[in-house]
Protein backbone atom coordinates (compact mmCIF):
# COMPACT_ATOMS: atom_id res chain seq x y z
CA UNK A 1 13.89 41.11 37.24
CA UNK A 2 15.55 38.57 35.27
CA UNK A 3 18.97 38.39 35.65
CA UNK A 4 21.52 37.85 32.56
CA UNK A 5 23.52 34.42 32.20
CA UNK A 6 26.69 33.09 30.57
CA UNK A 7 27.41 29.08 30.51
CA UNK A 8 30.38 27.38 29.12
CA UNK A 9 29.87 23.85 27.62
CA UNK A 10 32.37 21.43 26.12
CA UNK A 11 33.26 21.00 22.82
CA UNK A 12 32.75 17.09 23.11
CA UNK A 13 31.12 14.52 25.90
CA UNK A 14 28.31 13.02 26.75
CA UNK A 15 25.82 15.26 29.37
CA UNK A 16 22.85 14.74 31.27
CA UNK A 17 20.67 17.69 32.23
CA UNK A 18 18.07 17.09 34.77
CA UNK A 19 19.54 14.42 36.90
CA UNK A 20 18.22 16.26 40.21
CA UNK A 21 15.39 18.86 40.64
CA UNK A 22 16.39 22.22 38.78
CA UNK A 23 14.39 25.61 37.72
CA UNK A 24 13.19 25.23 34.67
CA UNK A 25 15.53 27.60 31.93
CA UNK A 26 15.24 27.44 28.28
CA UNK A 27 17.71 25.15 26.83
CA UNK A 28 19.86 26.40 24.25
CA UNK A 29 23.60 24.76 23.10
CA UNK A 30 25.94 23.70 20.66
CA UNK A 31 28.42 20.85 20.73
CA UNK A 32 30.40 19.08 18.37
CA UNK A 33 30.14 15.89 19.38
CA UNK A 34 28.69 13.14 22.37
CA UNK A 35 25.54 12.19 23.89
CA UNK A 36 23.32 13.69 25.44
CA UNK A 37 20.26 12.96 27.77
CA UNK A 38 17.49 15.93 28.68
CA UNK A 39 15.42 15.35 31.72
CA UNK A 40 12.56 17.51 31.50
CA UNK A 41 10.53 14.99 34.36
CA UNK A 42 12.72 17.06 37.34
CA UNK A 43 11.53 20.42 36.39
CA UNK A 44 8.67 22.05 36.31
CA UNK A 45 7.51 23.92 32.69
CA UNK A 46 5.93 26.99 32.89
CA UNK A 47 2.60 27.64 31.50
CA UNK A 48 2.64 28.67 27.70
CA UNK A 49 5.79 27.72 25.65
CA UNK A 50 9.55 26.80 26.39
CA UNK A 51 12.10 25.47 23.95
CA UNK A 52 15.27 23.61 23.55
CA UNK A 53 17.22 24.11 21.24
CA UNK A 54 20.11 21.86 20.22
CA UNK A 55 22.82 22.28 17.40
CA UNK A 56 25.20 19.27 17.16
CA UNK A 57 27.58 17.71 15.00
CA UNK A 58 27.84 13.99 15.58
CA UNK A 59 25.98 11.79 18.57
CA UNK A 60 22.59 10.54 20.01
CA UNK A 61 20.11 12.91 22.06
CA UNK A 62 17.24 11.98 23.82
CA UNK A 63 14.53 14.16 25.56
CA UNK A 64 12.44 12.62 28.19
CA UNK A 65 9.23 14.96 28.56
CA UNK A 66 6.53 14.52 31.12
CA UNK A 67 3.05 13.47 30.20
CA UNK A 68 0.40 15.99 29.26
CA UNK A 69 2.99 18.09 27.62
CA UNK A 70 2.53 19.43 24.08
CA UNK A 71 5.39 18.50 22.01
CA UNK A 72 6.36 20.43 19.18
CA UNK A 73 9.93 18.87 16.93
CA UNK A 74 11.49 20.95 14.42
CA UNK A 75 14.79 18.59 13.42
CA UNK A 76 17.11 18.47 10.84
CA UNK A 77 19.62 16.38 9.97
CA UNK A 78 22.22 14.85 7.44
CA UNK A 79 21.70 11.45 8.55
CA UNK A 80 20.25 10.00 11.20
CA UNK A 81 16.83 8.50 13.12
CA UNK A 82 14.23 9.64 15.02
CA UNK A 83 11.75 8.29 16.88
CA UNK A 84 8.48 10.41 18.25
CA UNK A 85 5.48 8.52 19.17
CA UNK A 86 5.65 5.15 17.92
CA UNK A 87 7.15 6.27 14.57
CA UNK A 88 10.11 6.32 13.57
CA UNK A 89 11.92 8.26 10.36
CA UNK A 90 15.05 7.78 8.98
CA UNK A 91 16.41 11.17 7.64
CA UNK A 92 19.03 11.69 5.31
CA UNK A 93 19.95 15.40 4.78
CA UNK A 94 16.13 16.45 5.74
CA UNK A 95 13.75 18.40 8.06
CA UNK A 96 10.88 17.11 9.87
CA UNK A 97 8.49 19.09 11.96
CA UNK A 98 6.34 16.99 14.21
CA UNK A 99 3.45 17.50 16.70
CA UNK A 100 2.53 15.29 19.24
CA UNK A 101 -1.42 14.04 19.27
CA UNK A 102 -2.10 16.73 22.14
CA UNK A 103 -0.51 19.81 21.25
CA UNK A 104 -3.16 22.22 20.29
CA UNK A 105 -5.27 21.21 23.67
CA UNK A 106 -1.85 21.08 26.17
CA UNK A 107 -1.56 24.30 28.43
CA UNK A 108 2.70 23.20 28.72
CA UNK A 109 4.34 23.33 25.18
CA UNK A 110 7.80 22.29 24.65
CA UNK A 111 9.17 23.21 21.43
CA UNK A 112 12.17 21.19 20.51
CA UNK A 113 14.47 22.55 17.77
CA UNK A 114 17.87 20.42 16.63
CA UNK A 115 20.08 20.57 14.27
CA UNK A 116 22.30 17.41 14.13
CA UNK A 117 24.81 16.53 11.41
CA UNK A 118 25.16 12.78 12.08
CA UNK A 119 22.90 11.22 14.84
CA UNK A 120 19.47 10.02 16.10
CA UNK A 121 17.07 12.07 18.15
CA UNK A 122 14.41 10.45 20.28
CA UNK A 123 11.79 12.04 22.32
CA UNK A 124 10.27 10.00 24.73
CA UNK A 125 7.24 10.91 27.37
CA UNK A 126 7.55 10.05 30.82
């Protein structure tokens, strides 16, 4: 039986998630503004799909995801970079959705969903 849960996060500051070993949880937050750092290479993802899901108003965030993962980005933003794969876009009030080269084939899906006003995402396998 899964059991509920309730987090508080700041309104502003930088956070890393994933410094030590955790149980994987789907990631879902909002902040207004600071950097933040997403450590996926300390958990383990379950089989099938899990998300993240970030809404923020003004910083960088970066996603470190292990190899062998299928990576799936839905971002938005007013202005700002990213940079998936080798490539990088520069975005200026736009949506990209991006797949990494393995997706369809990867039994582990991460599906990576942000909404930033002004900042640069970067997703980066480990």
């Amino acid at each position: 039986k899964k059991n509920n849960k309730r987090m508080k996060r700041p309104w502003i500051g930088n956070e890393r998630i994933g410094n030590s070993v955790y149980e994987w949880d789907d990631i879902n937050f909002s902040i207004f503004a600071g950097d933040t750092i997403i450590d996926l290479g300390n958990t383990l993802l379950p089989k099938d799909e899990s998300y993240v899901v970030i809404r923020k108003g003004f910083g960088k965030t970066r996603i470190l995801v292990p190899v062998g993962v299928g990576i799936m980005i839905e971002h938005s933003a007013i202005s700002g970079k990213i940079k998936f794969e080798g490539e990088f876009f520069s975005l200026k009030n736009e949506s990209v959705k991006l797949y990494s080269e393995q997706y369809e084939e990867s039994t582990r899906k991460i599906k990576i969903i942000t909404n930033i006003l002004i900042g640069d995402l970067e997703v980066i396998g480990i």
